[in-house]
N, C-alpha and C. Protein backbone atom coordinates (compact mmCIF):
# COMPACT_ATOMS: atom_id res chain seq x y z
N UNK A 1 13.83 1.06 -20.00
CA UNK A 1 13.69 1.13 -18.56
C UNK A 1 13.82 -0.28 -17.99
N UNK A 2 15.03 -0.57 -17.18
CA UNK A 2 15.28 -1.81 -16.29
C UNK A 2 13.73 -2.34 -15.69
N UNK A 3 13.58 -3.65 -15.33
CA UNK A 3 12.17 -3.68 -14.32
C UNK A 3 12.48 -3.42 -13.05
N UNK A 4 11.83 -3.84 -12.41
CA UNK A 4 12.33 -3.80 -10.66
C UNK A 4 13.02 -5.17 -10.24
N UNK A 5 12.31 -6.43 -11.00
CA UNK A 5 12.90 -7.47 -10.62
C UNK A 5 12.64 -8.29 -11.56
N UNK A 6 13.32 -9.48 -11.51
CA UNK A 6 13.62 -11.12 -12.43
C UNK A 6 12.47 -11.13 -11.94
N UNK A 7 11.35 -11.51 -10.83
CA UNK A 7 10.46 -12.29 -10.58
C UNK A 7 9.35 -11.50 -10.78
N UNK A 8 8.70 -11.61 -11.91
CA UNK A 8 7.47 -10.75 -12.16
C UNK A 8 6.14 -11.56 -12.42
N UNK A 9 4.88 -11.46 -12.08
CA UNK A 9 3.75 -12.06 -11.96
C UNK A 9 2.84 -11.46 -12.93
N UNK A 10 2.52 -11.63 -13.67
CA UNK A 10 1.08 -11.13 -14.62
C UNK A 10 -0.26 -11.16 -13.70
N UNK A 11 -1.30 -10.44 -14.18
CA UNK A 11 -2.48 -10.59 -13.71
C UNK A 11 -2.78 -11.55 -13.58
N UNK A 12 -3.28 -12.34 -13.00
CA UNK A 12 -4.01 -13.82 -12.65
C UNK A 12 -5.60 -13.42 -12.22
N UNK A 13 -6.11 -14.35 -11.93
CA UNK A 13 -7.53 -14.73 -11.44
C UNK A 13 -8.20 -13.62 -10.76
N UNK A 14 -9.40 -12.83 -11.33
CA UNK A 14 -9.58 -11.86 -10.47
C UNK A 14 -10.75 -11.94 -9.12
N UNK A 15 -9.81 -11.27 -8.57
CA UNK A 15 -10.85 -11.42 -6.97
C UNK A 15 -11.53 -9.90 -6.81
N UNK A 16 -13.05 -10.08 -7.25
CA UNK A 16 -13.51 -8.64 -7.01
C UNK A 16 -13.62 -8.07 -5.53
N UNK A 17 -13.60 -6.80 -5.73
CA UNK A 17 -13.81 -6.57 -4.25
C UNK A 17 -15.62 -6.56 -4.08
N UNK A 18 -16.13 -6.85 -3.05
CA UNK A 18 -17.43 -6.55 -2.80
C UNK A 18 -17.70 -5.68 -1.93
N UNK A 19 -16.87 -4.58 -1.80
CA UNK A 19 -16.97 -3.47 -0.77
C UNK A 19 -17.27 -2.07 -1.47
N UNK A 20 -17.17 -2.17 -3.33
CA UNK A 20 -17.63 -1.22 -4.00
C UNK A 20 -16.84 0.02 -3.63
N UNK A 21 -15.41 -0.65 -3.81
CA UNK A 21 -14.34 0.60 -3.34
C UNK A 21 -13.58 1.39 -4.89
N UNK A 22 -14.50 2.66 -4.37
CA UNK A 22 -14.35 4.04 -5.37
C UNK A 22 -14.19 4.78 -4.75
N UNK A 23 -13.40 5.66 -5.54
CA UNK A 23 -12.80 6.77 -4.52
C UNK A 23 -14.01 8.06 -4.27
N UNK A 24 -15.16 7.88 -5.19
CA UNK A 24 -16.06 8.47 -5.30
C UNK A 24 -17.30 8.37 -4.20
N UNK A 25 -17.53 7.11 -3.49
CA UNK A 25 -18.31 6.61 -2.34
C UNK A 25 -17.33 5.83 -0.94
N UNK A 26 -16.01 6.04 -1.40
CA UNK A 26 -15.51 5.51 0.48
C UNK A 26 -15.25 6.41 1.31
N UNK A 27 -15.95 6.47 2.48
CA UNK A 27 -15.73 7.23 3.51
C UNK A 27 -14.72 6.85 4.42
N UNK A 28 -13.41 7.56 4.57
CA UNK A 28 -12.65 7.29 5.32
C UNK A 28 -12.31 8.46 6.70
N UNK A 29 -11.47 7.95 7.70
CA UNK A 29 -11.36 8.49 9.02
C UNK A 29 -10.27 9.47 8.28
N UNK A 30 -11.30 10.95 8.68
CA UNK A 30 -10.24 11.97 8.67
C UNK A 30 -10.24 13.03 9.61
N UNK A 31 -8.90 13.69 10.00
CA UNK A 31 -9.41 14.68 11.25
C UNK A 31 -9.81 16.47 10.12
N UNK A 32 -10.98 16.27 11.00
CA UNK A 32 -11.40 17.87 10.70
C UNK A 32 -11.18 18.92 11.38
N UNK A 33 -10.72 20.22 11.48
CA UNK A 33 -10.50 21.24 12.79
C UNK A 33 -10.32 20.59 13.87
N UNK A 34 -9.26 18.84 13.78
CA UNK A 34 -9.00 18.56 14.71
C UNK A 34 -9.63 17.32 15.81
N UNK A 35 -10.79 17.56 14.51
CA UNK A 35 -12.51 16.13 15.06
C UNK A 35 -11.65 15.36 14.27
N UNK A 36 -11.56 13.59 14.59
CA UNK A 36 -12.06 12.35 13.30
C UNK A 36 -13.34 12.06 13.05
N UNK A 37 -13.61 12.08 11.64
CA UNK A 37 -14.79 12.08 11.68
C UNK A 37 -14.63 11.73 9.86
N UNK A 38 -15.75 10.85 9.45
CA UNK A 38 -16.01 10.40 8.04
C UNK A 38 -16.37 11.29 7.36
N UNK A 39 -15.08 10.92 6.12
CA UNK A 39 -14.89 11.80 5.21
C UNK A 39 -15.05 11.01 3.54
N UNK A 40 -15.11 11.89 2.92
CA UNK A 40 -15.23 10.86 1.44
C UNK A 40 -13.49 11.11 0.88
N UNK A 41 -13.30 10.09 0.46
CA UNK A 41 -11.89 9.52 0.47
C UNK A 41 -11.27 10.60 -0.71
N UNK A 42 -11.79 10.99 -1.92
CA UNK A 42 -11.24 11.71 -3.05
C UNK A 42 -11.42 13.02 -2.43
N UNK A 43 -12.04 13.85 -1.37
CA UNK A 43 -12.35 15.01 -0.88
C UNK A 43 -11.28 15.47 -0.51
N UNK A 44 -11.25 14.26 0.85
CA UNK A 44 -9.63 14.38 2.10
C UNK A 44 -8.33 14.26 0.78
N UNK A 45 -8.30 13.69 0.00
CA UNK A 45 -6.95 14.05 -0.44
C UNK A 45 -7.11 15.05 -1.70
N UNK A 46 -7.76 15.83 -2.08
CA UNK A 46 -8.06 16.87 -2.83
C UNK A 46 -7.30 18.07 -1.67
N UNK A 47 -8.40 18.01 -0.58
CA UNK A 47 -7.86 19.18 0.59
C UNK A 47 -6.65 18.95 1.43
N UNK A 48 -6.53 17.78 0.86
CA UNK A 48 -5.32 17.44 1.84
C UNK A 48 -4.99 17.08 3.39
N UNK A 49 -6.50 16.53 3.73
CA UNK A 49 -6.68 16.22 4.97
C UNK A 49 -6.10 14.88 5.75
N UNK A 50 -5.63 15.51 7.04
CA UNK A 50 -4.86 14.51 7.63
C UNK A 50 -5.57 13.03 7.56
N UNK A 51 -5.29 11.87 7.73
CA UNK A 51 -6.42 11.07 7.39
C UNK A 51 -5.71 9.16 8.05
N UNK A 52 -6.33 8.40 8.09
CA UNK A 52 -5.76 6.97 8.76
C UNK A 52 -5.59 6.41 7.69
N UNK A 53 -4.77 5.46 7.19
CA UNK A 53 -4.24 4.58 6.23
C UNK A 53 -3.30 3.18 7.27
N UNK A 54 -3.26 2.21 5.83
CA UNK A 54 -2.95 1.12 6.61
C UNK A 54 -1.83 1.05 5.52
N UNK A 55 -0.40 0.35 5.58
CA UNK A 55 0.36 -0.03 4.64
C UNK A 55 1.06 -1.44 5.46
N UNK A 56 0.99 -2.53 3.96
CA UNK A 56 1.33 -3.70 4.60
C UNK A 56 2.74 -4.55 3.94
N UNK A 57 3.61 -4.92 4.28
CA UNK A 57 4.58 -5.45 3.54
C UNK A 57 4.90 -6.82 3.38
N UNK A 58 4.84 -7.40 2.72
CA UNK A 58 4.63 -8.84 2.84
C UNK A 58 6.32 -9.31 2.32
N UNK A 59 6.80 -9.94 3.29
CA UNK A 59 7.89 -10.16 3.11
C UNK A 59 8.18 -12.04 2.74
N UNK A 60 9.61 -12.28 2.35
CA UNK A 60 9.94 -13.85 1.71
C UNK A 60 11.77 -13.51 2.20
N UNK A 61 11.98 -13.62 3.61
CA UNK A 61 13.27 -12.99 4.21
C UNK A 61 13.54 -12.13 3.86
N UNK A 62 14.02 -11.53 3.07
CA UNK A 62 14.60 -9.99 2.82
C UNK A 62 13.86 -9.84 1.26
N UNK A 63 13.13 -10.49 1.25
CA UNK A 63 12.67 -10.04 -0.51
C UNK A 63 11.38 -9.49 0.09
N UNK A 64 10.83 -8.47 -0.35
CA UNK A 64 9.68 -7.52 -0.39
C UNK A 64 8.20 -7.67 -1.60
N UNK A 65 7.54 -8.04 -1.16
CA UNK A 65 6.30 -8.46 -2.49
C UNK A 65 6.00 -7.24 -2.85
N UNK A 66 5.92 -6.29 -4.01
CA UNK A 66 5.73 -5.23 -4.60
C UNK A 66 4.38 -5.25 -5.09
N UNK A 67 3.48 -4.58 -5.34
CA UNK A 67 2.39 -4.29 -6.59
C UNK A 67 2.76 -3.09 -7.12
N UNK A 68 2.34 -3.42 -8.87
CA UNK A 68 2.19 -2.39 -9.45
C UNK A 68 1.04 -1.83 -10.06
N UNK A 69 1.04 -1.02 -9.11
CA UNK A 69 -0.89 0.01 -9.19
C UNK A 69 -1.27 -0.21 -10.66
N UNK A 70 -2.70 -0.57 -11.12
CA UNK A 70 -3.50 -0.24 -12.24
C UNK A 70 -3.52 1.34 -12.46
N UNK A 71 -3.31 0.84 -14.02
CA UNK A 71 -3.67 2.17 -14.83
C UNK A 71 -4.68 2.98 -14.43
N UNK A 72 -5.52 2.64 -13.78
CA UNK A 72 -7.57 2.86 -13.83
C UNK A 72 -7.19 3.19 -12.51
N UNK A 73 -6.00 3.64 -11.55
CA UNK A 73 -6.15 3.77 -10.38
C UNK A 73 -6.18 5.71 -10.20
N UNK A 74 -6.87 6.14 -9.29
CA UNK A 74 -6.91 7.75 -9.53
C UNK A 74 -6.23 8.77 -9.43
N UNK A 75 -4.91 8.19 -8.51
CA UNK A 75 -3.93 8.43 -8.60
C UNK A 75 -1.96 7.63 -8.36
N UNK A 76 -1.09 8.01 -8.78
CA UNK A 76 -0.04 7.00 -8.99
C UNK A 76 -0.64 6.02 -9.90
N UNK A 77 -0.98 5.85 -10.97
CA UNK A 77 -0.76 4.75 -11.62
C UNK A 77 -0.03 4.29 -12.31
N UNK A 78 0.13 2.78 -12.14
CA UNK A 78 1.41 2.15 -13.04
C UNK A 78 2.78 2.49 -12.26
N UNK A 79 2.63 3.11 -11.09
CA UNK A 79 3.34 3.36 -10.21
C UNK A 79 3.70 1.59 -9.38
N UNK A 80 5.16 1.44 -8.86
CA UNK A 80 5.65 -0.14 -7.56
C UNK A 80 4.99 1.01 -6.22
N UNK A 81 4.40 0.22 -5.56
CA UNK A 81 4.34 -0.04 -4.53
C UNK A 81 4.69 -1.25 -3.49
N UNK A 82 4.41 -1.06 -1.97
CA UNK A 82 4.67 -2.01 -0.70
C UNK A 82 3.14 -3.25 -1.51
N UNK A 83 3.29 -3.64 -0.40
CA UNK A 83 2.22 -4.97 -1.30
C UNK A 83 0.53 -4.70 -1.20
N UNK A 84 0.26 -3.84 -0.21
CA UNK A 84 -0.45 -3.06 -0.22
C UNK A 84 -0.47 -1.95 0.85
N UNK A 85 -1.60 -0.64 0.31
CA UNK A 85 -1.91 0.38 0.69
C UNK A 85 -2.73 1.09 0.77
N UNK A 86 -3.64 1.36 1.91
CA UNK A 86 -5.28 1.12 1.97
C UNK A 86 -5.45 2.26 3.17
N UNK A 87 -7.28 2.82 3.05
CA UNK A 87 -7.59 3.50 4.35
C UNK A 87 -8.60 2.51 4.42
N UNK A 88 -8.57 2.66 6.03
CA UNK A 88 -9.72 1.86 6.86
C UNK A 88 -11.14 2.66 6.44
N UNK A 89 -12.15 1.73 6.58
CA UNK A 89 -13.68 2.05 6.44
C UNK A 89 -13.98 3.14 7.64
N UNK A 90 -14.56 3.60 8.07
CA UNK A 90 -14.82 4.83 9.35
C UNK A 90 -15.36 3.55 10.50
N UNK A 91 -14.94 3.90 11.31
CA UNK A 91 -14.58 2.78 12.85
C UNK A 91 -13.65 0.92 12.42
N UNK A 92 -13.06 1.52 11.31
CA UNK A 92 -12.81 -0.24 11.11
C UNK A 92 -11.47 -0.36 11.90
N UNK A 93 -11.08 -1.30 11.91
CA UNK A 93 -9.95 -1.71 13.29
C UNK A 93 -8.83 -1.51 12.15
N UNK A 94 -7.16 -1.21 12.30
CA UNK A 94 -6.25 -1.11 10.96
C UNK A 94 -5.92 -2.70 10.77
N UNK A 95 -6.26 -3.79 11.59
CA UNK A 95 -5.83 -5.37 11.59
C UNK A 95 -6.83 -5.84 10.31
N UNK A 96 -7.84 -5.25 10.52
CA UNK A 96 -8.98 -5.85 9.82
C UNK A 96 -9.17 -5.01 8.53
N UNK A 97 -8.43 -4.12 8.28
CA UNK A 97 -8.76 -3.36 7.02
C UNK A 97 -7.53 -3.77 6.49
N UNK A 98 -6.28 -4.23 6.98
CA UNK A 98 -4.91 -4.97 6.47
C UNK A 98 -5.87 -6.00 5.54
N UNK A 99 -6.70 -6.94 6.25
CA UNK A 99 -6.42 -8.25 6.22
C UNK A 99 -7.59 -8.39 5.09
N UNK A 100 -8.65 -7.29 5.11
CA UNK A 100 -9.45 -7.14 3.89
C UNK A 100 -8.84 -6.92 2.57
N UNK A 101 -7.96 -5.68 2.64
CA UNK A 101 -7.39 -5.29 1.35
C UNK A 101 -6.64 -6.14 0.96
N UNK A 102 -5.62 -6.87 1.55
CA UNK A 102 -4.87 -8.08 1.08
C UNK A 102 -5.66 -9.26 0.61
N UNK A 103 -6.72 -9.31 0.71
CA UNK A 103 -7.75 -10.36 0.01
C UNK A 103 -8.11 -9.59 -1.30
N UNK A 104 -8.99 -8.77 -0.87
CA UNK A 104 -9.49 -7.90 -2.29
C UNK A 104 -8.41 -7.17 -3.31
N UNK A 105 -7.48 -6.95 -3.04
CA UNK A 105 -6.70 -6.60 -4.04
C UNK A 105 -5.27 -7.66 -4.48
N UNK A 106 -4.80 -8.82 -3.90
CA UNK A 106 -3.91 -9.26 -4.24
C UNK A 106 -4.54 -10.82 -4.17
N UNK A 107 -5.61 -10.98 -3.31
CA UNK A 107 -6.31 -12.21 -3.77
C UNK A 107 -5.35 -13.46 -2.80
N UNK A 108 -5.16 -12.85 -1.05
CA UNK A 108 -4.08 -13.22 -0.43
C UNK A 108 -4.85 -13.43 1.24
N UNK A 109 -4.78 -14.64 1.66
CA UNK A 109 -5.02 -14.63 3.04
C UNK A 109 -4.56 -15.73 3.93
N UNK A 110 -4.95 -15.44 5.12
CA UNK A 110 -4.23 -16.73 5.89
C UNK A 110 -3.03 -16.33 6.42
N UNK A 111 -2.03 -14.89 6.21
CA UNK A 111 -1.06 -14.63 6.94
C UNK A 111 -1.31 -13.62 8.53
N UNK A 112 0.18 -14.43 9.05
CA UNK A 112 -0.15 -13.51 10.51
C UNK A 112 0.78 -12.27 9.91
N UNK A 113 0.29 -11.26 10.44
CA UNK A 113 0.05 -9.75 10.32
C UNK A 113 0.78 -9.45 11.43
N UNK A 114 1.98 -8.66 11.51
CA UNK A 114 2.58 -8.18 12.69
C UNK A 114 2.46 -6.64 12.51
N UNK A 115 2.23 -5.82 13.64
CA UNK A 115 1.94 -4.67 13.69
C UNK A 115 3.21 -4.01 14.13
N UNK A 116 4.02 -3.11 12.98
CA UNK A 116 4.93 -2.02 13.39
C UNK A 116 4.82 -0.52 13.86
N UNK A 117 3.62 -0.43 14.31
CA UNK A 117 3.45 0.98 15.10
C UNK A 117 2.76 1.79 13.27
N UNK A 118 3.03 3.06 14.10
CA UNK A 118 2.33 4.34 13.42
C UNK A 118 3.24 5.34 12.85
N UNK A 119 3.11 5.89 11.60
CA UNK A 119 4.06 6.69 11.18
C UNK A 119 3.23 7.49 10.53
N UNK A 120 3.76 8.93 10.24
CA UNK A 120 3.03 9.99 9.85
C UNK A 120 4.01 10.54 8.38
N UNK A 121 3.30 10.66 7.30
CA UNK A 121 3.75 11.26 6.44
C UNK A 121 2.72 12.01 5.38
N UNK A 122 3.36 13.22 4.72
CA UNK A 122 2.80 14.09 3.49
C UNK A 122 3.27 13.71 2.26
N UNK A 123 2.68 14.01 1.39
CA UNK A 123 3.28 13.70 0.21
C UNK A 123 2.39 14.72 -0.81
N UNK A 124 2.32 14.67 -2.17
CA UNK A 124 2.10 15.17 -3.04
C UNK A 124 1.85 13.86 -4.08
N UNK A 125 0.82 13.35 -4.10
CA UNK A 125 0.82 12.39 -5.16
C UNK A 125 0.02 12.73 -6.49
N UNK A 126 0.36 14.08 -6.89
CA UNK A 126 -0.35 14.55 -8.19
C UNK A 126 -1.70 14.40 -8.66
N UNK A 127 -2.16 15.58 -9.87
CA UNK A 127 -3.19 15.24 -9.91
C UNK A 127 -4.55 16.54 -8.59
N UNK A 128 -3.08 17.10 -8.10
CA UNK A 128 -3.62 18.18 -7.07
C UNK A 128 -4.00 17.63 -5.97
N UNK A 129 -3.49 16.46 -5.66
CA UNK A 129 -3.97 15.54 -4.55
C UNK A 129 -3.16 15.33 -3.70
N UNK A 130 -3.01 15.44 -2.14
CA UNK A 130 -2.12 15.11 -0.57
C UNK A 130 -2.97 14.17 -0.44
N UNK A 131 -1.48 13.14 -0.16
CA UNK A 131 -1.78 12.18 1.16
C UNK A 131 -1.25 12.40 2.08
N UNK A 132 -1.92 13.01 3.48
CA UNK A 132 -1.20 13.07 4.45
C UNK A 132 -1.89 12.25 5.39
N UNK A 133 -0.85 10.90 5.68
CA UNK A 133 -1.31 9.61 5.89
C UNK A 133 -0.90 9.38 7.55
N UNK A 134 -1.83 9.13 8.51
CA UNK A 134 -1.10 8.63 9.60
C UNK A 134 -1.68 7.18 9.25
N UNK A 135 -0.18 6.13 9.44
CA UNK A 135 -0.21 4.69 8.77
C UNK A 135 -0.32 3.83 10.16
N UNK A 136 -0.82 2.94 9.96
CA UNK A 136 -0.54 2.02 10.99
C UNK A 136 -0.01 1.10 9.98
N UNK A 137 1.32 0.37 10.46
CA UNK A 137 2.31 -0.53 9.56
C UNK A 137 2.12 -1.82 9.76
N UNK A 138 2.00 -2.95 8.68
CA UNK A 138 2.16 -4.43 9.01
C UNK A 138 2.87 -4.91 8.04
N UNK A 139 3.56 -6.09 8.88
CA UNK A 139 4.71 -6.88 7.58
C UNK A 139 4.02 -8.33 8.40
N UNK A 140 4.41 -9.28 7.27
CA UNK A 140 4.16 -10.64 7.44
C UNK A 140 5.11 -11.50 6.21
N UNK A 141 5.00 -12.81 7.11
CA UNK A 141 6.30 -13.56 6.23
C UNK A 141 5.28 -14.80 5.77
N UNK A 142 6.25 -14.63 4.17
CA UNK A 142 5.65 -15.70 3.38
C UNK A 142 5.94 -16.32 2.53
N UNK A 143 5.99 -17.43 2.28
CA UNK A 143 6.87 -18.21 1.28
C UNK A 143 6.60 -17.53 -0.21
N UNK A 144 7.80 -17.79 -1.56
CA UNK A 144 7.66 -16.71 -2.59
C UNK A 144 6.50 -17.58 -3.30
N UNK A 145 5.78 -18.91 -2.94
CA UNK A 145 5.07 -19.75 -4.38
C UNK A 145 3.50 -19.23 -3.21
N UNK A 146 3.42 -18.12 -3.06
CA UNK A 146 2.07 -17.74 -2.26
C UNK A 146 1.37 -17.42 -3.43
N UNK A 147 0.07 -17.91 -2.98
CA UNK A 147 -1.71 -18.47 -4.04
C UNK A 147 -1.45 -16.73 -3.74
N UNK A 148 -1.93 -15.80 -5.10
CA UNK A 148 -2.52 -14.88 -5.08
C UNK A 148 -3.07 -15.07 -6.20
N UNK A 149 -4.09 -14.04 -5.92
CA UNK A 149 -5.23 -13.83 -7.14
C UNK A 149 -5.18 -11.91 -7.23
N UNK A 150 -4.96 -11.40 -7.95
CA UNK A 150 -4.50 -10.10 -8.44
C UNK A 150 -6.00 -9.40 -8.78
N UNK A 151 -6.33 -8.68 -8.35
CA UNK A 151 -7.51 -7.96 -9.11
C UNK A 151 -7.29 -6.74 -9.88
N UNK A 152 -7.31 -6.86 -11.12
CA UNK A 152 -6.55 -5.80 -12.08
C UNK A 152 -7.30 -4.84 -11.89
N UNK A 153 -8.48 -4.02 -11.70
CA UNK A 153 -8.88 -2.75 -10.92
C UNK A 153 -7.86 -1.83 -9.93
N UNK A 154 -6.83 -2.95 -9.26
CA UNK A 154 -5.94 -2.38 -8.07
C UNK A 154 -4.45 -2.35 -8.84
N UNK A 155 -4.10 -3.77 -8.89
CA UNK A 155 -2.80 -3.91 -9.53
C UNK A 155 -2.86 -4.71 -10.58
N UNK A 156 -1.77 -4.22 -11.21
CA UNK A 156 -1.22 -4.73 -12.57
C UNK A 156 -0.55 -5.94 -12.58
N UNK A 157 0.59 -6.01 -11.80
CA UNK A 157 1.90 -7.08 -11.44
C UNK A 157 2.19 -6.93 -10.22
N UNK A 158 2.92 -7.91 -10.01
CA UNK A 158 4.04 -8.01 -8.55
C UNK A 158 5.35 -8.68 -8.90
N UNK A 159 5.69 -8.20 -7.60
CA UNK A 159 7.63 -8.87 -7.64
C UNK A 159 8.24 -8.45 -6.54
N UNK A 160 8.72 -10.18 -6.67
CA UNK A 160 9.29 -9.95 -5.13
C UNK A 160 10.77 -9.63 -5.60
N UNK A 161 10.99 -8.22 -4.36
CA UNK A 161 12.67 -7.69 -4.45
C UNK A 161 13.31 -7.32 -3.27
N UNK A 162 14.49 -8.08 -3.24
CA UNK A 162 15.30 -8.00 -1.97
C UNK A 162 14.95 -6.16 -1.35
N UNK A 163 15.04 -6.22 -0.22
CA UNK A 163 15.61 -4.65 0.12
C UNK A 163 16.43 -4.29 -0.37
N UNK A 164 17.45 -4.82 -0.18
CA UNK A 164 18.67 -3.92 -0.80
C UNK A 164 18.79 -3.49 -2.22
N UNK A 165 17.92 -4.36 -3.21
CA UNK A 165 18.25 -3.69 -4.56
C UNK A 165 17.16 -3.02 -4.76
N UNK A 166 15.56 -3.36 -3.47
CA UNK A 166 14.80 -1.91 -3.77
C UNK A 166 15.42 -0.69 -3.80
N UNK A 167 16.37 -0.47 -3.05
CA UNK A 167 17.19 0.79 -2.33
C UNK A 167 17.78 1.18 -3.81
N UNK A 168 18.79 0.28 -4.05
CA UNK A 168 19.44 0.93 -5.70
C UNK A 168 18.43 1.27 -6.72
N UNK A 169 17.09 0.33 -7.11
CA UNK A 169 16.77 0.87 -7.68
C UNK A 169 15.24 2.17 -7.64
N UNK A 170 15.32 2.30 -6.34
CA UNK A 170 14.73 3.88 -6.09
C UNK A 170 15.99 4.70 -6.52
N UNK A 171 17.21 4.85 -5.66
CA UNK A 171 17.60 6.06 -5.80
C UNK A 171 18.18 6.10 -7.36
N UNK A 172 18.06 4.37 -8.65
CA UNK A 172 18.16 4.95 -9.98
C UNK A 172 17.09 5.36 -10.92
N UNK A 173 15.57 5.72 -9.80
CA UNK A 173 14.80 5.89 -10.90
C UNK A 173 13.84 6.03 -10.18
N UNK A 174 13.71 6.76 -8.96
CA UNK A 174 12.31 7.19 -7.92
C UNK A 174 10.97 7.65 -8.86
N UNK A 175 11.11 7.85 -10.11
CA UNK A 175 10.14 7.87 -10.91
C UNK A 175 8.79 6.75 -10.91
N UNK A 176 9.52 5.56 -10.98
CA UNK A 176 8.90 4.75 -10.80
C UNK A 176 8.13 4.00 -9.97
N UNK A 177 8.26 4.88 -8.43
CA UNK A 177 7.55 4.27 -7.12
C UNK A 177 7.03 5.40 -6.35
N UNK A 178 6.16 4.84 -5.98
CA UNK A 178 4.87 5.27 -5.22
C UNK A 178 5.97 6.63 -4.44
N UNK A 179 5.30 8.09 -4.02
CA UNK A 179 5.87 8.35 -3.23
C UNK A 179 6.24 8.12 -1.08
N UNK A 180 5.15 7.68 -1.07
CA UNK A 180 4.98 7.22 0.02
C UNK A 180 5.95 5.75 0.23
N UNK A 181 6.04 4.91 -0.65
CA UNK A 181 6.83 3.67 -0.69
C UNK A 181 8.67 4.55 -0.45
N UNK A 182 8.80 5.52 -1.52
CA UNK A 182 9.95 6.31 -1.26
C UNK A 182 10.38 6.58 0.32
N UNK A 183 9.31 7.46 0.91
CA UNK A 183 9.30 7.92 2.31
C UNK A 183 9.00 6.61 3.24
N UNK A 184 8.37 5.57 2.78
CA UNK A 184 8.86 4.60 3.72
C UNK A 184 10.49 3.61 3.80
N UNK A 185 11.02 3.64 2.62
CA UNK A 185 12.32 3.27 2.70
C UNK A 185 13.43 4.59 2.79
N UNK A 186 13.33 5.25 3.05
CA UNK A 186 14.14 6.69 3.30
C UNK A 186 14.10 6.73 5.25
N UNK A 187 12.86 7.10 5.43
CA UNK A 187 12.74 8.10 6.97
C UNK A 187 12.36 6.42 8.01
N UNK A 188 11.58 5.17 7.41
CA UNK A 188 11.51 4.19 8.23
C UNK A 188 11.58 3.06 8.31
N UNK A 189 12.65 2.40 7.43
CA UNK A 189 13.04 1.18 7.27
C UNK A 189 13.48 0.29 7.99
N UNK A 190 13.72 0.97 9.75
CA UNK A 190 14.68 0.37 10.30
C UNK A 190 13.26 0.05 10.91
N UNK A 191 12.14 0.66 11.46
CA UNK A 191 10.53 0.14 11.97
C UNK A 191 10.21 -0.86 11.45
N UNK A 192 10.35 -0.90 9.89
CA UNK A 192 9.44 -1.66 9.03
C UNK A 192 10.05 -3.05 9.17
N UNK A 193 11.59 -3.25 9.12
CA UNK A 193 12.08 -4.38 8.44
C UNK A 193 12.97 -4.82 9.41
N UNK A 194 13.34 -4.01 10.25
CA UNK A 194 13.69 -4.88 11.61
C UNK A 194 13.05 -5.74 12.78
N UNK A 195 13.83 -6.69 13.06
CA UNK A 195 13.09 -7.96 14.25
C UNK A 195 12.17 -7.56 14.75
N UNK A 196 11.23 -7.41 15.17
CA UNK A 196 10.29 -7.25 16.38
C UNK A 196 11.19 -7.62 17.82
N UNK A 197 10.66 -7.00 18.52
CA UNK A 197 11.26 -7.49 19.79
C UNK A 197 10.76 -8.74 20.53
């Protein structure tokens, strides 16, 4: 199996999280009969409940910073993902739950965070589990020699990869990536990775 890219990162320095994030005790914003209202995070995607998520892309001009999910993760593991992919705490702002998870899981801060709107998607991420995610989107630019500290609980590796050969190598081997990362380079790439106005 090809990798995704020449530029691959090993685990480095771990940055724990101190937010005691298990899928077993986080309560995240989910709508019920239509209420939002706090939900426990492994429940809503068991039932498949609509629910808020944040996804962030950290870009180096057209190269894309990837993680690749831990084994120990509950679902997709060992799965590429965007650089990260997170639900907000119940009332947390999506700026501030970006800017948490990019600390606690990639061991990364200090970037400005640009907000690309909201996108809605389903998926099936096995395991008998839906994510049906309404996302609020952020990309931010960053040089490729960026200080991270990896917390192997979340991810395994990273690598930064142009768009364009993310594109070839999803459609030679969608096996290997997140499905939601799929449905964000398929249905909204032109949101994600185009200028801001």
């Amino acid at each position: 199996m090809t990798h995704v890219s020449l530029e691959v990162s090993p685990v480095g320095n771990y940055c724990r999280s101190m937010q005691g994030e298990r899928a077993l005790t986080t309560m995240i914003p989910a709508w019920v009969d239509g209420v939002l209202q706090p939900v426990e995070k492994l429940h809503a995607h068991l039932v498949g409940l609509r629910h808020k998520a944040v996804s962030v892309f950290v870009m180096c001009d057209d190269a894309i910073l990837l993680q690749r999910r831990a084994l120990g993760k509950y679902h997709t593991p060992d799965l590429w993902a965007n650089t990260c992919c997170t639900h907000p705490h119940w009332q947390e702002d999506p700026a501030t739950c970006a800017t948490r998870r990019l600390t606690q899981e990639m061991g990364i801060s200090g970037l400005d965070l640009v907000h690309r709107g909201v996108i809605e998607y389903r998926a099936d991420v096995g395991g008998d589990m839906i994510e049906h995610e309404v996302v609020d989107l952020f990309t931010a630019q960053a040089s490729r020699d960026l200080p991270m500290a990896l917390n192997p609980d979340e991810v395994s590796e990273v690598a930064w990869v142009p768009i364009a050969e993310l594109h070839q190598q999803v459609a030679a081997d969608p096996s290997r990536f997140t499905p939601w990362l799929r449905i964000y380079l398929a249905e909204h790439a032109g949101r994600i990775f185009d200028t801001p106005e």
